[in-house]
C-alpha atoms as a PDB file:
ATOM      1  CA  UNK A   1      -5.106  91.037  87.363  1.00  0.00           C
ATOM      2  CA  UNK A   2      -6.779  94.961  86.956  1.00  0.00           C
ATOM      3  CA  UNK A   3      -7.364  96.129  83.549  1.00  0.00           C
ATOM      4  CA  UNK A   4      -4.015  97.583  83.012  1.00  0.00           C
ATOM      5  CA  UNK A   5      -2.220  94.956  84.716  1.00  0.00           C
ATOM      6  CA  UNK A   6      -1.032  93.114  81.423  1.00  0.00           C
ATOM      7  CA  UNK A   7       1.772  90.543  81.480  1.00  0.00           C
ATOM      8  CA  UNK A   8       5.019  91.183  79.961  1.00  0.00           C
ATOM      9  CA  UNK A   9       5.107  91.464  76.330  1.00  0.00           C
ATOM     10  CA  UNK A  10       6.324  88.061  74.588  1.00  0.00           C
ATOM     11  CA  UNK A  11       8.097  87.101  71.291  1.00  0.00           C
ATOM     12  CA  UNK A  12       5.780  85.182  69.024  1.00  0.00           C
ATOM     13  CA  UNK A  13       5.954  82.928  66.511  1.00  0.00           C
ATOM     14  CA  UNK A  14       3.329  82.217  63.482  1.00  0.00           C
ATOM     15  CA  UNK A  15       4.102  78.455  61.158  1.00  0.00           C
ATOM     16  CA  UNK A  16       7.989  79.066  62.080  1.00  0.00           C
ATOM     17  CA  UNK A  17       8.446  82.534  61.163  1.00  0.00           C
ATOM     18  CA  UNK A  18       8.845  85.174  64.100  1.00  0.00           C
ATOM     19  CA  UNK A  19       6.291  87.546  64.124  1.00  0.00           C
ATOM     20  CA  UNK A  20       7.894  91.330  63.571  1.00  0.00           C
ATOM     21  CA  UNK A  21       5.222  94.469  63.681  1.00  0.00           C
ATOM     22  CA  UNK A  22       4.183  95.731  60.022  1.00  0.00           C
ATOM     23  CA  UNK A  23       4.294  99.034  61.512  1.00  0.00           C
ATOM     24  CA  UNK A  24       7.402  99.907  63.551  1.00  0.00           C
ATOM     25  CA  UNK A  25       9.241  96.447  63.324  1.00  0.00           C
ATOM     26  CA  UNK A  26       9.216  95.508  67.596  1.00  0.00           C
ATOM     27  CA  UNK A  27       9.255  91.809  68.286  1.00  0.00           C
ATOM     28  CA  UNK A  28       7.068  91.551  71.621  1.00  0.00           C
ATOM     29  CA  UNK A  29       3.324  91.539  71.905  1.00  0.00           C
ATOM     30  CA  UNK A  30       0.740  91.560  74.121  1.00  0.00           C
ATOM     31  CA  UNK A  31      -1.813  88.296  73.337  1.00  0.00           C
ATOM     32  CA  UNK A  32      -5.430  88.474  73.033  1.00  0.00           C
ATOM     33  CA  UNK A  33      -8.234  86.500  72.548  1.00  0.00           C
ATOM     34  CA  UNK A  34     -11.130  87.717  70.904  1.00  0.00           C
ATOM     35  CA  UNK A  35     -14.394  86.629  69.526  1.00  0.00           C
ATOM     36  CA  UNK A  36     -15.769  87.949  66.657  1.00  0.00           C
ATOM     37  CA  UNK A  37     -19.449  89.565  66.724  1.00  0.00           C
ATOM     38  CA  UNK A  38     -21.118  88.741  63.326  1.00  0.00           C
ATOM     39  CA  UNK A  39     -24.030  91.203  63.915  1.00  0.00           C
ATOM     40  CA  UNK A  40     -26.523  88.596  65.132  1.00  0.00           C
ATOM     41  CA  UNK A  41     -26.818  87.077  61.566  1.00  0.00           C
ATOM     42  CA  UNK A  42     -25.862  83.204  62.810  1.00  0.00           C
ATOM     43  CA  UNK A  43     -25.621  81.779  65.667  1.00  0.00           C
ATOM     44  CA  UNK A  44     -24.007  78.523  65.637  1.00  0.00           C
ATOM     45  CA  UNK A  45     -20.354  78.186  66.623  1.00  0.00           C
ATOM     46  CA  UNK A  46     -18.688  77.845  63.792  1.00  0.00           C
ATOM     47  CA  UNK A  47     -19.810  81.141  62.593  1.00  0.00           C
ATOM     48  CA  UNK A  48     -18.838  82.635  65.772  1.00  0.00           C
ATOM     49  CA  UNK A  49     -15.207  82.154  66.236  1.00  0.00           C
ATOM     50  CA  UNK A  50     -12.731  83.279  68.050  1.00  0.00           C
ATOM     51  CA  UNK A  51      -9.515  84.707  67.019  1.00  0.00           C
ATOM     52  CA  UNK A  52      -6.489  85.595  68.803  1.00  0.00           C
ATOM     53  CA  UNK A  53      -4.484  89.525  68.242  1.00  0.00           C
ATOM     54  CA  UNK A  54      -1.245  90.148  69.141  1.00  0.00           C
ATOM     55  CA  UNK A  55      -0.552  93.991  69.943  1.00  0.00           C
ATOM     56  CA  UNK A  56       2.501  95.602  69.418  1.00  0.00           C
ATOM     57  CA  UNK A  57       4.287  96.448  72.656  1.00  0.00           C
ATOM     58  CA  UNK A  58       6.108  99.480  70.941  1.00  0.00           C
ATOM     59  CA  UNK A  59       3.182 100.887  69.290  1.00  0.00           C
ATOM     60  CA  UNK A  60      -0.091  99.125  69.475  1.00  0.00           C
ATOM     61  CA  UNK A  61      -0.551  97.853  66.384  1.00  0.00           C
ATOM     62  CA  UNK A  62      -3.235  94.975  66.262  1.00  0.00           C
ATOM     63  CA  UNK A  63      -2.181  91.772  64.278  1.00  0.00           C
ATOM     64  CA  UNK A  64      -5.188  89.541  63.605  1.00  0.00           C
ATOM     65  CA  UNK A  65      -5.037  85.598  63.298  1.00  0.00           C
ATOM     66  CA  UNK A  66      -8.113  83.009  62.910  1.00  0.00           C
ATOM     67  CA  UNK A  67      -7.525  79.417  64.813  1.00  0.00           C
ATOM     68  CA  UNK A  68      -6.650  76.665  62.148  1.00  0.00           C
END
């Protein structure tokens, strides 16, 4: 897959609700997983974690979970 070679944009659901855009309202995102930089302050895993964005395919709007 090339950079702009993303996979079709998918509904997406958060504890049982369906996740709907704050912004514009769409219902399909792009998923991606990202890992936070906490400016070299720790180092261990646990205070580097990841955390997964889902983008708005309408209007590219990042919405921003942490793993439970």
């Amino acid at each position: 897959m090339g950079l702009f070679d993303a996979p079709e944009p998918v509904g997406v659901e958060i504890k049982g609700h369906a996740l709907r855009c704050v912004i514009c309202g769409h219902n399909r995102f792009h998923r991606h997983k990202i890992r936070l930089d906490r400016a070299g302050l720790f180092t261990s895993e646990w205070s580097d974690p990841m955390a997964v964005s889902y983008e708005c395919a309408n209007c590219a709007y990042l919405h921003w979970f942490m793993p439970q």
